[in-house]
Every structure is written in C-alpha cells, then in structure tokens.
C-alpha atoms as a PDB file:
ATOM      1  CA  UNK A   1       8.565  46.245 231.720  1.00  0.00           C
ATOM      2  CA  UNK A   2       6.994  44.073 229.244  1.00  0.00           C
ATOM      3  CA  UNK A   3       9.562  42.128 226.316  1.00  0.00           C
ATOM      4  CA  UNK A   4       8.844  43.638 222.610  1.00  0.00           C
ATOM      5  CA  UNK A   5       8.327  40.850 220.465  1.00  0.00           C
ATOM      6  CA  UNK A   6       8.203  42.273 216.494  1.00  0.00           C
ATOM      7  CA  UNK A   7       5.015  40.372 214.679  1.00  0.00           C
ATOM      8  CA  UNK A   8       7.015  39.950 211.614  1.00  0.00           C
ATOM      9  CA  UNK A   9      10.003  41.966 210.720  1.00  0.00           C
ATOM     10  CA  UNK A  10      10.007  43.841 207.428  1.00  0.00           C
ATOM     11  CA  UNK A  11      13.516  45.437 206.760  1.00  0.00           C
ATOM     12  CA  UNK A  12      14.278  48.005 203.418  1.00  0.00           C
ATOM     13  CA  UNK A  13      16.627  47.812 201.495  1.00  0.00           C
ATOM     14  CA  UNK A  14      19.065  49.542 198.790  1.00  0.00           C
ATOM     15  CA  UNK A  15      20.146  48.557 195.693  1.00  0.00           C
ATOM     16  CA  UNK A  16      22.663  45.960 196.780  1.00  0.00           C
ATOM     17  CA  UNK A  17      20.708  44.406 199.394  1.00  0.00           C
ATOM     18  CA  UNK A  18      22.281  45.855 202.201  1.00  0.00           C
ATOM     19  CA  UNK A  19      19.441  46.498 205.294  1.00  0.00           C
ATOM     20  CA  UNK A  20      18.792  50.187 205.672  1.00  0.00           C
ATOM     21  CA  UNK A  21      16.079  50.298 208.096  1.00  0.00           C
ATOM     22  CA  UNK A  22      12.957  48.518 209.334  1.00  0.00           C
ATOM     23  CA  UNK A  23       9.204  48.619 208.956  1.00  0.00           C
ATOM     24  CA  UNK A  24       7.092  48.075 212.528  1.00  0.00           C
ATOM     25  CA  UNK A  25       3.734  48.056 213.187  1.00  0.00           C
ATOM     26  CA  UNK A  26       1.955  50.867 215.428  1.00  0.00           C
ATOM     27  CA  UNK A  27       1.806  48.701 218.305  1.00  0.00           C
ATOM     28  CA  UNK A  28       5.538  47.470 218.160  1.00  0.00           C
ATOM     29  CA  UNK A  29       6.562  51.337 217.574  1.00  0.00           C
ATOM     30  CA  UNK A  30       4.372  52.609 220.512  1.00  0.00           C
ATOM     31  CA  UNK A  31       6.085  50.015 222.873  1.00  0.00           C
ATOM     32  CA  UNK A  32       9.647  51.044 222.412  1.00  0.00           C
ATOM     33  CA  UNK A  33       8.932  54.651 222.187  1.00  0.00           C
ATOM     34  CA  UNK A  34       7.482  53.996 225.681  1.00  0.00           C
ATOM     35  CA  UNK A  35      10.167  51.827 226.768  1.00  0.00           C
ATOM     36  CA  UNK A  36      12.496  54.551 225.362  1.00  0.00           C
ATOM     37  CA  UNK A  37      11.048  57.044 228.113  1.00  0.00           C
ATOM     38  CA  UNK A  38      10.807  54.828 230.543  1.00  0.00           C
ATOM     39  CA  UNK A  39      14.667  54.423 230.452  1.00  0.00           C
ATOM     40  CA  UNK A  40      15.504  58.672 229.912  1.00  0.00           C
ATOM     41  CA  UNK A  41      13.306  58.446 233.740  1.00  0.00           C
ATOM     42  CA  UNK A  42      15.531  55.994 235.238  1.00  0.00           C
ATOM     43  CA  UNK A  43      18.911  57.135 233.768  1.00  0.00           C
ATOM     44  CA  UNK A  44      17.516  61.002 235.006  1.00  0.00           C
ATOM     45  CA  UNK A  45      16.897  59.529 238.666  1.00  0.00           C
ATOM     46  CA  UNK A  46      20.409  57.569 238.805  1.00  0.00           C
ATOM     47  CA  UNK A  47      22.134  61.031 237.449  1.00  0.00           C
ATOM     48  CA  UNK A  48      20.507  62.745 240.649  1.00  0.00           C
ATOM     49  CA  UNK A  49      20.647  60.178 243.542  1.00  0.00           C
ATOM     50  CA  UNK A  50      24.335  60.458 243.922  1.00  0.00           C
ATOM     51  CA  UNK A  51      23.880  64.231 244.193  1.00  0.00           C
ATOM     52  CA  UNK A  52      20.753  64.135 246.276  1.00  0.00           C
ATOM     53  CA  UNK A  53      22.653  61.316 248.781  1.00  0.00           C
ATOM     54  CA  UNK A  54      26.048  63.822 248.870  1.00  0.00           C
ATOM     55  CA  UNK A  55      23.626  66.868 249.552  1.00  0.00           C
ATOM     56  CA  UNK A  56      21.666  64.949 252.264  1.00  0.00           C
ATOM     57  CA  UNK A  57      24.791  64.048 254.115  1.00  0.00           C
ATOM     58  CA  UNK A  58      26.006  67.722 254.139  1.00  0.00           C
ATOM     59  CA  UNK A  59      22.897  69.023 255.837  1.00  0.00           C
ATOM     60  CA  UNK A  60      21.952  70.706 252.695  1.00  0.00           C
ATOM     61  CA  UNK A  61      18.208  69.452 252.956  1.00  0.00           C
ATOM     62  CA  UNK A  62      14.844  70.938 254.411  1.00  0.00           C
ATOM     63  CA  UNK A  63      12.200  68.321 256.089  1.00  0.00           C
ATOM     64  CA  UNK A  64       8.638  68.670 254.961  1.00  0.00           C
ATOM     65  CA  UNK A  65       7.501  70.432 257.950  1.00  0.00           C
ATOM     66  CA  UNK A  66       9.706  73.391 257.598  1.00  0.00           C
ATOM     67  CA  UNK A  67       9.521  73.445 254.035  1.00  0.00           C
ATOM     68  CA  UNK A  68       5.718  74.038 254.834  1.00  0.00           C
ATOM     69  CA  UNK A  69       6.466  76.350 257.144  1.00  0.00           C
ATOM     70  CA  UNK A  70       7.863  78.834 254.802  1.00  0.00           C
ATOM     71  CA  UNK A  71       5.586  78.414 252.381  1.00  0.00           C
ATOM     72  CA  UNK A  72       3.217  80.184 255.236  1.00  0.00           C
ATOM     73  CA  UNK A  73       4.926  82.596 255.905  1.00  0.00           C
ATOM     74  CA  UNK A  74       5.291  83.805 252.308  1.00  0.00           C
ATOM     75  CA  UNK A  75       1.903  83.641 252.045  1.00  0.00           C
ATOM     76  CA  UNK A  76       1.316  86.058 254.288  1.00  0.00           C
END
C-alpha cells in the first residue's frame, strides 16, 4: 500500500475557528477511499480464517476434485 501524503491541507471552519472538516483534492480522496476498501477486504478475510481453519480441522471441507465431481453429476 502506498503512504497518502495531502498536497496542501485546507480545513473549514465555523464561526469560532474551531476545524469542522477538510478540503482534499480528487487524487488524495480517491487514494483513501481505495485504501478504505482495501482494509473492509482484509478485516473480511481475518473475520473468516478462524472459521475456515476450525471448519477445516473438523472435516467439514470438500477437495476440488469432488467438489467437481458433483457439479457433474448435477449436470446431468
């Protein structure tokens, strides 16, 4: 993953000065939005690999060949 570096940071602000949100350029924006998804992916996979390890190790798994297998015969 690539480090966001803002061009020059541009911040709003309310009557008494106080920061109330930030102005970013399209390229800045597109960047974390993608870094953004790119975490949701990894969080998703590290939610499932305990589950997928605990369901491998109770046999509750089918290997690519007999998955394929089925798939046949329901074709059929």
């Amino acid at each position: 993953m690539r480090l966001l570096a803002a061009k020059e940071e541009q911040f709003l602000t309310d009557a008494k000065g106080k920061r109330t949100g930030v102005v970013l350029d399209l390229q800045t924006y597109e960047q974390l939005r993608a870094a953004e998804e790119e975490l949701a992916e990894i969080r998703a996979y590290d939610a499932l690999q305990d589950r997928a390890h605990s369901e491998i190790a109770a046999g509750q798994f089918a290997t690519l060949s007999s998955y394929r297998a089925g798939r046949k015969r329901k074709a059929k």
